[in-house]
N, C-alpha and C. Protein backbone atom coordinates (compact mmCIF):
# COMPACT_ATOMS: atom_id res chain seq x y z
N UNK A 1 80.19 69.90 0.06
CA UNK A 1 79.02 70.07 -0.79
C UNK A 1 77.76 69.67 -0.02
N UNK A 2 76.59 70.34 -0.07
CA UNK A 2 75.74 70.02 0.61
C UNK A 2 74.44 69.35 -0.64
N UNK A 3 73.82 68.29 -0.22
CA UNK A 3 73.13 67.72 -0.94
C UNK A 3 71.85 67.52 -0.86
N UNK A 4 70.44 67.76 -1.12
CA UNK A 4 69.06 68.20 -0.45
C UNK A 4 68.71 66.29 0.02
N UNK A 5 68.09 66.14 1.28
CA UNK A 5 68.01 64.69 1.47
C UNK A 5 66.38 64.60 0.97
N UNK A 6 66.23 63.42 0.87
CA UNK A 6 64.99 62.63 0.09
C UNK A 6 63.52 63.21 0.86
N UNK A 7 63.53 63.49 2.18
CA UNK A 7 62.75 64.20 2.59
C UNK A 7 62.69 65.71 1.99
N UNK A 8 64.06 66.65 1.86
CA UNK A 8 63.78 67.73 1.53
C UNK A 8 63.21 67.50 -0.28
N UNK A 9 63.99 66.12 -0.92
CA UNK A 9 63.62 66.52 -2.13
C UNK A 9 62.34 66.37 -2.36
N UNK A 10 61.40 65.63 -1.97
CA UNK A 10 60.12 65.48 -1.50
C UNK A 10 59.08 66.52 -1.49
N UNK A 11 59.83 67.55 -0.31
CA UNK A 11 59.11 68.70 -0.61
C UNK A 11 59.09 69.69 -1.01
N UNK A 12 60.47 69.71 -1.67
CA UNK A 12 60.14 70.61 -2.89
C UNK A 12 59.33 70.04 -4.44
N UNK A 13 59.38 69.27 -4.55
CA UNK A 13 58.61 68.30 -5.93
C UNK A 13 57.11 68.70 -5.59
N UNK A 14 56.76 68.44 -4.13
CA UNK A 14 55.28 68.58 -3.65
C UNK A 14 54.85 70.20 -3.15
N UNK A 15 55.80 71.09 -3.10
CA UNK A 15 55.62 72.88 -3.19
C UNK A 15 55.97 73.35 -4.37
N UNK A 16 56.72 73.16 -4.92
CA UNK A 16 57.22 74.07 -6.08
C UNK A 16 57.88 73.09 -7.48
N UNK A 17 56.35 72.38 -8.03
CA UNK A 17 56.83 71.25 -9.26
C UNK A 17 57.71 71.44 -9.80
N UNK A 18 57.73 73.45 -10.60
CA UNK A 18 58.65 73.85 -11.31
C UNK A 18 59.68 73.81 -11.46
N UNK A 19 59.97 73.38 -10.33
CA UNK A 19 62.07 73.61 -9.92
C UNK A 19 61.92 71.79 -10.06
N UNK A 20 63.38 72.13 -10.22
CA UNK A 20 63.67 70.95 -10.57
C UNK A 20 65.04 70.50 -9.62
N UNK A 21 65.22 69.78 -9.23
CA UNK A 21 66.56 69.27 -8.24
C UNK A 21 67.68 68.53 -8.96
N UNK A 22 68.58 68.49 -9.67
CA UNK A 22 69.95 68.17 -9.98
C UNK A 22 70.61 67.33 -9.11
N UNK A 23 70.18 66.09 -8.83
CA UNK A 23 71.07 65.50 -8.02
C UNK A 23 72.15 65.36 -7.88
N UNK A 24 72.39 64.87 -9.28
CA UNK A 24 74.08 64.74 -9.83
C UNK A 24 75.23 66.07 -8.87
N UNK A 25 74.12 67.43 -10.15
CA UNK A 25 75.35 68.65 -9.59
C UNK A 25 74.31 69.36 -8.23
N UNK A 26 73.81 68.92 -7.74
CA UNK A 26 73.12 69.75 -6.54
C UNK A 26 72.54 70.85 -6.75
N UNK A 27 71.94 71.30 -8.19
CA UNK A 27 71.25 72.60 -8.47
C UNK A 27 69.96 72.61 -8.39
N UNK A 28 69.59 73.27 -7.69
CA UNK A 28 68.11 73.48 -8.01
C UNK A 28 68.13 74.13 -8.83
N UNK A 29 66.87 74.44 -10.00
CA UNK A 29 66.51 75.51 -10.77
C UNK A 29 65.11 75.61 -11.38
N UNK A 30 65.15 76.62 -12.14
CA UNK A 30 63.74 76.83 -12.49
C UNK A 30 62.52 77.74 -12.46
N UNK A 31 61.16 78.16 -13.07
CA UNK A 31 60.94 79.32 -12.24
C UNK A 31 60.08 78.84 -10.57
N UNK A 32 60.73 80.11 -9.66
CA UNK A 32 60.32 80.19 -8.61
C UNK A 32 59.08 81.08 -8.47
N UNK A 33 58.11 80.60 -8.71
CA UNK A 33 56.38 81.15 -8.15
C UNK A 33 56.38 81.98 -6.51
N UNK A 34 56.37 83.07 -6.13
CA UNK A 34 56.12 83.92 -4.93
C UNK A 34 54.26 84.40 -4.83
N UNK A 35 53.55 83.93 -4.15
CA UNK A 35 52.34 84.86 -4.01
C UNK A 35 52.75 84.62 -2.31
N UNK A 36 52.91 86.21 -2.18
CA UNK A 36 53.29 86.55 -0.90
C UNK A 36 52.77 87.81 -0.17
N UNK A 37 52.70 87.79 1.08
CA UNK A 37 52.11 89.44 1.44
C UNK A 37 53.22 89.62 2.57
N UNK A 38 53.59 91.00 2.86
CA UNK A 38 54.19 91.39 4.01
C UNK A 38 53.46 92.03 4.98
N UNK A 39 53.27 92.10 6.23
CA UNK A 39 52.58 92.63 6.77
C UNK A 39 51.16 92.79 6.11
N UNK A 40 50.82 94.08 6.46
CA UNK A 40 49.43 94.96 5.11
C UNK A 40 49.77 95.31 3.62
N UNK A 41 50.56 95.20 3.15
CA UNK A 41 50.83 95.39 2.06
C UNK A 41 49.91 94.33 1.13
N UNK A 42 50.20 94.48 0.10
CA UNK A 42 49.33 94.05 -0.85
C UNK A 42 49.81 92.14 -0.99
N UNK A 43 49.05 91.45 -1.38
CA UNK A 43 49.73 90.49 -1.96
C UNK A 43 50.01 90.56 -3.19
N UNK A 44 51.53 90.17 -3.68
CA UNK A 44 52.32 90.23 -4.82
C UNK A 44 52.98 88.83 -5.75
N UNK A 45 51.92 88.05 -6.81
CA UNK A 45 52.42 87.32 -7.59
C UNK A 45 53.40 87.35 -8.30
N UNK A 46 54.62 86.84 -8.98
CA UNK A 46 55.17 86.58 -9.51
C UNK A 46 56.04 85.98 -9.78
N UNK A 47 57.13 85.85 -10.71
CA UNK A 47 57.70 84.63 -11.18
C UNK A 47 59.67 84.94 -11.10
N UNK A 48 60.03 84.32 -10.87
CA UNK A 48 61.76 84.54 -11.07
C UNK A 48 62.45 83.35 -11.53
N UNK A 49 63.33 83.09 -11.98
CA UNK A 49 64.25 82.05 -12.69
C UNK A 49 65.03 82.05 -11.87
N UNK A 50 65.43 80.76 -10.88
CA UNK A 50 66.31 80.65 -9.83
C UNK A 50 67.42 79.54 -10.42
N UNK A 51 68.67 79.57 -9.82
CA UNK A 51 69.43 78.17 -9.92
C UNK A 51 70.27 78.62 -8.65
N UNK A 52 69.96 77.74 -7.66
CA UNK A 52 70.56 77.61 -6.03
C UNK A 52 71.35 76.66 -6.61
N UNK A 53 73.04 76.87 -5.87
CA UNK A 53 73.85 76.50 -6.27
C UNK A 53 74.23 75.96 -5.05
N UNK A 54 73.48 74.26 -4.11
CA UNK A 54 74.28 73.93 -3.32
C UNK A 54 75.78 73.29 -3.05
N UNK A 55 75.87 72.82 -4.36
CA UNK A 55 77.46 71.90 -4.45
C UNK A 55 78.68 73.05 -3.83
N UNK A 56 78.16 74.32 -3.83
CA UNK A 56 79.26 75.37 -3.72
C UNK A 56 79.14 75.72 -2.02
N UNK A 57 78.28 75.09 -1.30
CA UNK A 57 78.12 75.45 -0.18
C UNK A 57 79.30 74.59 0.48
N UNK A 58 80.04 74.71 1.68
CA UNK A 58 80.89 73.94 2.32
C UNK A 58 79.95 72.92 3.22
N UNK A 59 78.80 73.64 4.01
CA UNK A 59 78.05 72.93 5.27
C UNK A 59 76.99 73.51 5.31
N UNK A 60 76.00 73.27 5.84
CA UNK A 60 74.36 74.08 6.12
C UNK A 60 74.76 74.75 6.84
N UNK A 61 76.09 75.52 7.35
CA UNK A 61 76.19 76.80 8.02
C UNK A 61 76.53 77.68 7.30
N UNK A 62 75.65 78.13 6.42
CA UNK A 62 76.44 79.22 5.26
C UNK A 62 75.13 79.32 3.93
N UNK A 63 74.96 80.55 3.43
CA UNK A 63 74.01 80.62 2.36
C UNK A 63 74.39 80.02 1.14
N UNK A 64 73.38 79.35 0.82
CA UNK A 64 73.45 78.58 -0.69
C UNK A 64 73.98 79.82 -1.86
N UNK A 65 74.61 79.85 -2.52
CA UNK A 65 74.78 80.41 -4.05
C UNK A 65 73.69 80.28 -5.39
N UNK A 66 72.92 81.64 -5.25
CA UNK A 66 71.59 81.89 -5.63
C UNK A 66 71.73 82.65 -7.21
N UNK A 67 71.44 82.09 -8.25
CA UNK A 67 71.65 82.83 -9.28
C UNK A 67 70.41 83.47 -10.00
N UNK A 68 69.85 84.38 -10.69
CA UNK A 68 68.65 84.79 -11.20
C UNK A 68 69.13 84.98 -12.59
N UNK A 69 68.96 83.78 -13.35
CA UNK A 69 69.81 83.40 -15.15
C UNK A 69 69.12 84.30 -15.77
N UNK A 70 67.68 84.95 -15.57
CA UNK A 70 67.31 85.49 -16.35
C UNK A 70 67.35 86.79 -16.94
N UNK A 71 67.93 87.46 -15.54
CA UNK A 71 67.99 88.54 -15.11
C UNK A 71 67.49 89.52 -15.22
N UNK A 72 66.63 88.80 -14.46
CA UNK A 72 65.18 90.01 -14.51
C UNK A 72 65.34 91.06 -13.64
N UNK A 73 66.02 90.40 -12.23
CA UNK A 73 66.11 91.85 -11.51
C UNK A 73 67.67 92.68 -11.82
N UNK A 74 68.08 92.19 -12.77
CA UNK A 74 69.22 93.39 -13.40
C UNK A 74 68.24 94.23 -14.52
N UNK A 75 67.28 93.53 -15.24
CA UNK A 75 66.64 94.53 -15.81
C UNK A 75 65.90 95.06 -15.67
N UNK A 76 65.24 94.62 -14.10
CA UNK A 76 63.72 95.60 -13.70
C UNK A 76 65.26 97.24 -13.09
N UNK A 77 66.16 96.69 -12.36
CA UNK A 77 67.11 98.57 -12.03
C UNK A 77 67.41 98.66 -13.23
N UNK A 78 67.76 97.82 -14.37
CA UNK A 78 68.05 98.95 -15.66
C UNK A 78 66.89 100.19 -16.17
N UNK A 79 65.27 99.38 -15.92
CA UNK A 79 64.34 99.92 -16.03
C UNK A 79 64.58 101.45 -15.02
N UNK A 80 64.33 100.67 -13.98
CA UNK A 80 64.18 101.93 -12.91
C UNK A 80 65.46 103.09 -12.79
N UNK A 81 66.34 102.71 -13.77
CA UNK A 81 67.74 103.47 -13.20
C UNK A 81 68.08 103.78 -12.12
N UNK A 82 68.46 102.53 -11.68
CA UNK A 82 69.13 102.55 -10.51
C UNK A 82 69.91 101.35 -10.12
N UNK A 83 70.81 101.45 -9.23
CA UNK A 83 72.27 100.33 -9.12
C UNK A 83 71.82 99.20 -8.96
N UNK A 84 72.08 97.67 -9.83
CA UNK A 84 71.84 96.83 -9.44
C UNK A 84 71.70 95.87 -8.06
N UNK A 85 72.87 96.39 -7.24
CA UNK A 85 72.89 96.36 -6.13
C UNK A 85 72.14 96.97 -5.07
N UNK A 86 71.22 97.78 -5.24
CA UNK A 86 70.29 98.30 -4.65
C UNK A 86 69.02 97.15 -4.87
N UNK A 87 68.94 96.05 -5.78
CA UNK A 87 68.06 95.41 -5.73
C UNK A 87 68.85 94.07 -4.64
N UNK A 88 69.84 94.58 -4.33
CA UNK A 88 70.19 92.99 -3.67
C UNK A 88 70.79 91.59 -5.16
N UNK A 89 71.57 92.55 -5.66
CA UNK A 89 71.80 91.60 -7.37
C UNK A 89 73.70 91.95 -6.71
N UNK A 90 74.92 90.89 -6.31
CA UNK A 90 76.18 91.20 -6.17
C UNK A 90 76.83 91.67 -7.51
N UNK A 91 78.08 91.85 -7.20
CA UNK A 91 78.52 92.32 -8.62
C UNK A 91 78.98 90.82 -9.22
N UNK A 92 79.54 89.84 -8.94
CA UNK A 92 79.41 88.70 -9.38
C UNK A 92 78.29 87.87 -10.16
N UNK A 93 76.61 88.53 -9.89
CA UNK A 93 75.22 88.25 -10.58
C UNK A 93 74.68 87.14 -9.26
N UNK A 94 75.23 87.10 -8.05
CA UNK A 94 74.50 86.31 -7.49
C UNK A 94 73.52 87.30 -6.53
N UNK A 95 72.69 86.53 -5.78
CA UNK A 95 71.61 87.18 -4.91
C UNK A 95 72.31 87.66 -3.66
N UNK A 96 72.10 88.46 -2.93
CA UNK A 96 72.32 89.03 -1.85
C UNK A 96 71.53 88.79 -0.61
N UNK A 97 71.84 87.66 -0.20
CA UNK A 97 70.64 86.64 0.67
C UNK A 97 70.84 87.36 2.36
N UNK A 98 71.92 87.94 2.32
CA UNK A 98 72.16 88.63 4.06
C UNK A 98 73.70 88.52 4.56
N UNK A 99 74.09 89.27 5.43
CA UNK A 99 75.21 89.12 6.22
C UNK A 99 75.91 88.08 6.14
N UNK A 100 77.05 87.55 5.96
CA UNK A 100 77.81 85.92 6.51
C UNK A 100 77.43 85.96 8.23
N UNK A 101 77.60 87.11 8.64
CA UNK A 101 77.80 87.26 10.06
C UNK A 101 76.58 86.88 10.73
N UNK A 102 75.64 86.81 9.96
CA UNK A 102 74.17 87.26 10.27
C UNK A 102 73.27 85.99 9.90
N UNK A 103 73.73 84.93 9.14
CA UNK A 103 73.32 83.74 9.20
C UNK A 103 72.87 82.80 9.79
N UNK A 104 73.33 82.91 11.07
CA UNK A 104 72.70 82.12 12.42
C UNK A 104 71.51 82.98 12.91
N UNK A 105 71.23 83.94 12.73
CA UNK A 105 69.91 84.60 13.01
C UNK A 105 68.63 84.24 12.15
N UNK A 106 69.01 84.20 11.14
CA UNK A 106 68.11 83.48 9.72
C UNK A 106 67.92 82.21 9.67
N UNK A 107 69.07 81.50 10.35
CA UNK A 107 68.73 79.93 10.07
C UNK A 107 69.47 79.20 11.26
N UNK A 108 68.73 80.00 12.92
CA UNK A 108 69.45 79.10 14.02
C UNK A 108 69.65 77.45 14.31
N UNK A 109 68.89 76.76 13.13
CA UNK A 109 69.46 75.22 13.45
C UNK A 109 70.40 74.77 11.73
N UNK A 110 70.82 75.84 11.09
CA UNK A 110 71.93 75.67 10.46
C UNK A 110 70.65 74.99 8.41
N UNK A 111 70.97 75.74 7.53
CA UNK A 111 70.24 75.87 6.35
C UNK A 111 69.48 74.46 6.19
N UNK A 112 67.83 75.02 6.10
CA UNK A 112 66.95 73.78 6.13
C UNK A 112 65.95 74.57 4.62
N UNK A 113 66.28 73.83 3.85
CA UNK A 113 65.06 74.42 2.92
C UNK A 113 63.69 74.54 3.12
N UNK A 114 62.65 74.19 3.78
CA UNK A 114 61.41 75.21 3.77
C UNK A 114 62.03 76.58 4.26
N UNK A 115 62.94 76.97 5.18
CA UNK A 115 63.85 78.06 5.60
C UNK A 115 63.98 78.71 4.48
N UNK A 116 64.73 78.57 3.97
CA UNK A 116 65.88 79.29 2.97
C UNK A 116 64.03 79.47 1.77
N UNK A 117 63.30 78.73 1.60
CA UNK A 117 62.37 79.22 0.35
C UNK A 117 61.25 80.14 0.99
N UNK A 118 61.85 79.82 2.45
CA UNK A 118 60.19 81.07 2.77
C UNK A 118 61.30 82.18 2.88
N UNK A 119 62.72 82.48 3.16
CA UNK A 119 63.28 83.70 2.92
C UNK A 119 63.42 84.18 1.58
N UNK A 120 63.48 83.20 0.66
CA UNK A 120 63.86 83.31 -1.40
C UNK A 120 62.46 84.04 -1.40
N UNK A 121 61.20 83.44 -0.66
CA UNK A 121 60.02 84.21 -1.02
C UNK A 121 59.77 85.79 -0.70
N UNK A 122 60.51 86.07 0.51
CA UNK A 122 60.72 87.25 0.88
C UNK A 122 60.99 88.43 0.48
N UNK A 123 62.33 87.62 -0.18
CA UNK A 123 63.76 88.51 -1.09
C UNK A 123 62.97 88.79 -2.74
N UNK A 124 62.28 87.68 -3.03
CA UNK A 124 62.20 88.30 -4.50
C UNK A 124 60.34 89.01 -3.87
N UNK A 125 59.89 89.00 -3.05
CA UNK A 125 58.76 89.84 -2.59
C UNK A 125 59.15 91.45 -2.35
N UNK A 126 60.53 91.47 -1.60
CA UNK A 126 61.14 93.45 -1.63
C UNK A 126 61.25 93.51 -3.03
N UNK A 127 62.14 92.51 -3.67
CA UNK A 127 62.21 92.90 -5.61
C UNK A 127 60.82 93.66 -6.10
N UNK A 128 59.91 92.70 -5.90
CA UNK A 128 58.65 92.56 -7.22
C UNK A 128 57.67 94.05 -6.29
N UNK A 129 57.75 94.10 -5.06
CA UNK A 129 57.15 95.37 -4.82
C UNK A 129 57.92 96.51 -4.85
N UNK A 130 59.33 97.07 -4.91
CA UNK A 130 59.95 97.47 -5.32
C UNK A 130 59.44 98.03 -6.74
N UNK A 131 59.90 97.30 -7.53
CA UNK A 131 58.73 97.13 -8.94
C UNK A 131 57.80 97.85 -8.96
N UNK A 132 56.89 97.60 -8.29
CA UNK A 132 55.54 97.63 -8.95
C UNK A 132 55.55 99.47 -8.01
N UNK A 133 55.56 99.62 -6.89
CA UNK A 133 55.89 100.80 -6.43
C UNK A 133 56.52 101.82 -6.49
N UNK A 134 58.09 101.59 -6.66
CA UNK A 134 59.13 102.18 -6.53
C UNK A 134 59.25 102.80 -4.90
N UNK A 135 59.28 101.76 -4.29
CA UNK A 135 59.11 102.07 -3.09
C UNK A 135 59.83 100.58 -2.57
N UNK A 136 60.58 100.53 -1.20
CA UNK A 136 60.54 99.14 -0.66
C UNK A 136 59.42 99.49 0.00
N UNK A 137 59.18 98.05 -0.25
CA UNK A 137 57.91 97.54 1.51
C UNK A 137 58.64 97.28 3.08
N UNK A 138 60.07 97.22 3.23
CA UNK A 138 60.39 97.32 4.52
C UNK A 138 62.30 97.92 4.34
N UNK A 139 62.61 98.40 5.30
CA UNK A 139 64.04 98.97 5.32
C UNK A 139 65.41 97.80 4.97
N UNK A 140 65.72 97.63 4.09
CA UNK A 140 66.76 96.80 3.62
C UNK A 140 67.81 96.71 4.35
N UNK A 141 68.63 95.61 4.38
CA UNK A 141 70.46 95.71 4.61
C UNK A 141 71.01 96.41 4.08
N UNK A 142 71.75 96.95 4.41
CA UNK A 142 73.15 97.67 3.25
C UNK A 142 73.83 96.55 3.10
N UNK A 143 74.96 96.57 2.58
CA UNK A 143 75.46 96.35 1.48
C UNK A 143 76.97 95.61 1.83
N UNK A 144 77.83 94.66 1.98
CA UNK A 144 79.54 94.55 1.92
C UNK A 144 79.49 95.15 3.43
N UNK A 145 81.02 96.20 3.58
CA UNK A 145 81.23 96.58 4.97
C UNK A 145 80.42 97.52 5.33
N UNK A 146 79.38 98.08 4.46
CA UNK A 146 78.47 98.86 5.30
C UNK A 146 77.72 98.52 6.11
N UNK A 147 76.99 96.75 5.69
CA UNK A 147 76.63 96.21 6.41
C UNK A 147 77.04 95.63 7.26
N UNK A 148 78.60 95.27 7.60
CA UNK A 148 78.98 94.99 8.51
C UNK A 148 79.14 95.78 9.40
N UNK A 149 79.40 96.94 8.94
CA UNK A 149 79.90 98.03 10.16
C UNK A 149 78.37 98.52 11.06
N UNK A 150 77.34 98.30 9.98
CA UNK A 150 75.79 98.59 11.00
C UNK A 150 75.79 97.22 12.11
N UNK A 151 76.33 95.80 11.89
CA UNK A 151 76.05 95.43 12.67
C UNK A 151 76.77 94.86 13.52
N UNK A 152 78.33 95.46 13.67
CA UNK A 152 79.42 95.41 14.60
C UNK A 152 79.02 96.53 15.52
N UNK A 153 78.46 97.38 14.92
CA UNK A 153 78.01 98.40 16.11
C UNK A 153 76.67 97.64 16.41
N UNK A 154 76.26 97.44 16.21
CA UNK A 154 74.45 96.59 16.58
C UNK A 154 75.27 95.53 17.87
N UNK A 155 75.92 95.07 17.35
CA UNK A 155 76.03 94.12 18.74
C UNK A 155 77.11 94.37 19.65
N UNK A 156 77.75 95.30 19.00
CA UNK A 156 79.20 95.93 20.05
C UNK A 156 80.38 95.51 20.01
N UNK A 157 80.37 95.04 18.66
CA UNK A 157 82.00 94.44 18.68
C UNK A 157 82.84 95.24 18.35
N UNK A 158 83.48 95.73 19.48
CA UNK A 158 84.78 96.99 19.34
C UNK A 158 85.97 96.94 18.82
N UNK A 159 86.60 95.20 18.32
CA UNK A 159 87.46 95.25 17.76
C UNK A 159 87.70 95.53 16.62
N UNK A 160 86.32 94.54 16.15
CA UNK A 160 85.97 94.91 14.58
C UNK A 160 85.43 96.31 14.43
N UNK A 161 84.79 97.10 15.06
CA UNK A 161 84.59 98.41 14.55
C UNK A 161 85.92 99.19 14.92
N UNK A 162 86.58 98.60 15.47
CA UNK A 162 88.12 99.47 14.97
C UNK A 162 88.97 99.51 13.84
N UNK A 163 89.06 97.83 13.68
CA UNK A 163 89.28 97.13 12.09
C UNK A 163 88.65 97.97 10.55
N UNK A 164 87.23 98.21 11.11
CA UNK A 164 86.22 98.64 9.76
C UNK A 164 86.95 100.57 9.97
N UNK A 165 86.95 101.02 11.20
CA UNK A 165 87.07 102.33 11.28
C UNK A 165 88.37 102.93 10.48
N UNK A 166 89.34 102.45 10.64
CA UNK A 166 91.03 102.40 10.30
C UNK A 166 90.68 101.93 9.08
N UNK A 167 90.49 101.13 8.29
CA UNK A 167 90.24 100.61 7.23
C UNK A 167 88.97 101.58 6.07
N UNK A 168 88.14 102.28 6.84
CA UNK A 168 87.18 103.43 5.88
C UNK A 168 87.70 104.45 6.19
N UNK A 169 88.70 105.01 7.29
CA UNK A 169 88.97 106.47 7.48
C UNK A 169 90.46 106.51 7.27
N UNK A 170 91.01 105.60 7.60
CA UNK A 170 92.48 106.00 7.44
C UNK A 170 93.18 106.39 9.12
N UNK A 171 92.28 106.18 9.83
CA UNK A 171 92.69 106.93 11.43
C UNK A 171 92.16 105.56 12.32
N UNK A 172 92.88 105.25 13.70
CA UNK A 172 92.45 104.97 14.04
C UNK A 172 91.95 105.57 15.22
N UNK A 173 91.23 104.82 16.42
CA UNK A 173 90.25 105.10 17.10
C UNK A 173 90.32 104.52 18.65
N UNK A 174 90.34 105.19 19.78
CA UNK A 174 90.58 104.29 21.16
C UNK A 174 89.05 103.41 21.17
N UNK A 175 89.63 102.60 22.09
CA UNK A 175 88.66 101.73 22.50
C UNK A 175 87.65 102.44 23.30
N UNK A 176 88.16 103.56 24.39
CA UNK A 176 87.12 103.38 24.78
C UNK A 176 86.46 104.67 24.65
N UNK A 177 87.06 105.48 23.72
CA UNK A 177 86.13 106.31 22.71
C UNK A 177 85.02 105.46 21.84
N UNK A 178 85.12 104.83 21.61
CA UNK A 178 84.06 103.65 20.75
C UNK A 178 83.26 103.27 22.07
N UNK A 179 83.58 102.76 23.20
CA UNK A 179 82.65 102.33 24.27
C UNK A 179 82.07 103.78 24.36
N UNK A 180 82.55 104.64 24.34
CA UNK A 180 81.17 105.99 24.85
C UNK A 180 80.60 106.41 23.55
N UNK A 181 81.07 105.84 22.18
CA UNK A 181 80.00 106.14 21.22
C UNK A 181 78.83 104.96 21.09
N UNK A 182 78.95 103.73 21.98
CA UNK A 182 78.33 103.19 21.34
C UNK A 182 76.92 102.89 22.98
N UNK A 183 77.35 103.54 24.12
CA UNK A 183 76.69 104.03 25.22
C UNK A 183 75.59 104.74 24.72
N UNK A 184 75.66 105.78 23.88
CA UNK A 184 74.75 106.84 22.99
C UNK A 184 74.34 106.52 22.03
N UNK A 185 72.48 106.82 22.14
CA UNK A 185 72.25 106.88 20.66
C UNK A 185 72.90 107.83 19.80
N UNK A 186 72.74 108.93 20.29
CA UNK A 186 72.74 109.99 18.96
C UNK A 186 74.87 109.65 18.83
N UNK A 187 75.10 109.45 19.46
CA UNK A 187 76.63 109.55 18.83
C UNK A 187 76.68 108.07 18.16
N UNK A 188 76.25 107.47 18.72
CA UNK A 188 75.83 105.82 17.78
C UNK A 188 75.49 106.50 16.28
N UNK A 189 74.64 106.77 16.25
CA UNK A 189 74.24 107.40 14.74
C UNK A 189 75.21 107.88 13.84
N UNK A 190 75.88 109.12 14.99
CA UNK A 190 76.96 110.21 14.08
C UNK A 190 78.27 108.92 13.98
N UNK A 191 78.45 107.98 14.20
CA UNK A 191 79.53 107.06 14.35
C UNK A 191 79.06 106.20 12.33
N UNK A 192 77.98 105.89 12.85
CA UNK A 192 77.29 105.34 11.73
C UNK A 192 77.24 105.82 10.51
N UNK A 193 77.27 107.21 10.81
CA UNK A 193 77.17 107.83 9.49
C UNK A 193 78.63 108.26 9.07
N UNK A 194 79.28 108.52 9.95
CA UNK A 194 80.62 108.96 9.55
C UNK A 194 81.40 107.53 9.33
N UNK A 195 81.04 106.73 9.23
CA UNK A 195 82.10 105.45 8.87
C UNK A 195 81.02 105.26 7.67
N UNK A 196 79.93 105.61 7.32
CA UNK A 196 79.42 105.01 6.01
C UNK A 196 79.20 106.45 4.89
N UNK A 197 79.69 106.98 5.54
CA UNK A 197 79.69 108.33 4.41
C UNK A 197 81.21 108.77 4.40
N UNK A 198 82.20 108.32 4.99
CA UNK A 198 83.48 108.43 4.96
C UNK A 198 84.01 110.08 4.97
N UNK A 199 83.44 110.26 6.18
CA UNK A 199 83.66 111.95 6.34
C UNK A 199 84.78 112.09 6.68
């Protein structure tokens, strides 16, 4: 269980009054305030109902368990008709914070909260402009093994894109047919698309 120390609780009391820290069960909750800009885009106020669920974490190497009780962003895609999961909402109701694999890129000295709330600010910033646009403001993750399989090929891991290949197609694949798809862009692509469109 990971537990916020007296310094972190500190500064969250002194950034974000609203939330409140659970010592006992390790929850944060409460609403989370975003006035944020990306790049040129506009700046975007608003509000979300968070409860970060650290007691469920094993170690600060791993994303906290993020809940949105209110569920606002299940009802801003009910609004928009479209899959909850396209907002980054799991089918379980938790947040979709990034990759497991991909965690040390987000948080190379292992989960520090000003970290994790300037990314929460991020995540509900694609939500709320999303929203207000119907547009993202920048190109999202996919999703489960889609996203894994974009980034086993991103860094070249040939075992696992054999694992993911055999496992979405039913066939498997030489090794070093995969080393000359992944030599090439354009066959990089057609690799990409044919393991995520399951041709």
């Amino acid at each position: 269980m990971v537990r916020l120390n007296e310094e972190e609780q500190n500064w969250l009391r002194d950034n974000y009054p609203m939330l409140t820290y659970d010592k006992e069960k390790s929850i944060i909750h409460g609403p989370f305030f975003i006035n944020h800009r990306y790049e040129s885009k506009p700046i975007i106020k608003a509000t979300f109902e968070i409860e970060v669920r650290l007691w469920r974490m094993k170690n600060r190497n791993e994303y906290p368990i993020v809940y949105n009780p209110d569920n606002k962003i299940k009802k801003i895609a009910q609004r928009k008709q479209i899959f909850h999961g396209d907002l980054h909402i799991n089918v379980d109701g938790t947040l979709c914070l990034g990759l497991p694999e991909k965690f040390s890129e987000y948080y190379p000295h292992g989960f520090q909260l000003q970290s994790f709330v300037s990314n929460l600010s991020s995540f509900f910033y694609w939500v709320a402009y999303y929203e207000r646009y119907n547009e993202a403001p920048w190109p999202a993750e996919r999703h489960g093994d889609d996203a894994r399989i974009e980034y086993y090929i991103e860094i070249g891991d040939i075992e696992s894109i054999r694992k993911m290949y055999k496992s979405k197609l039913g066939i498997g694949i030489a090794k070093s047919k995969l080393r000359n798809y992944l030599k090439s862009e354009p066959l990089r692509r057609m690799l990409i698309k044919r393991l995520l469109n399951h041709e």
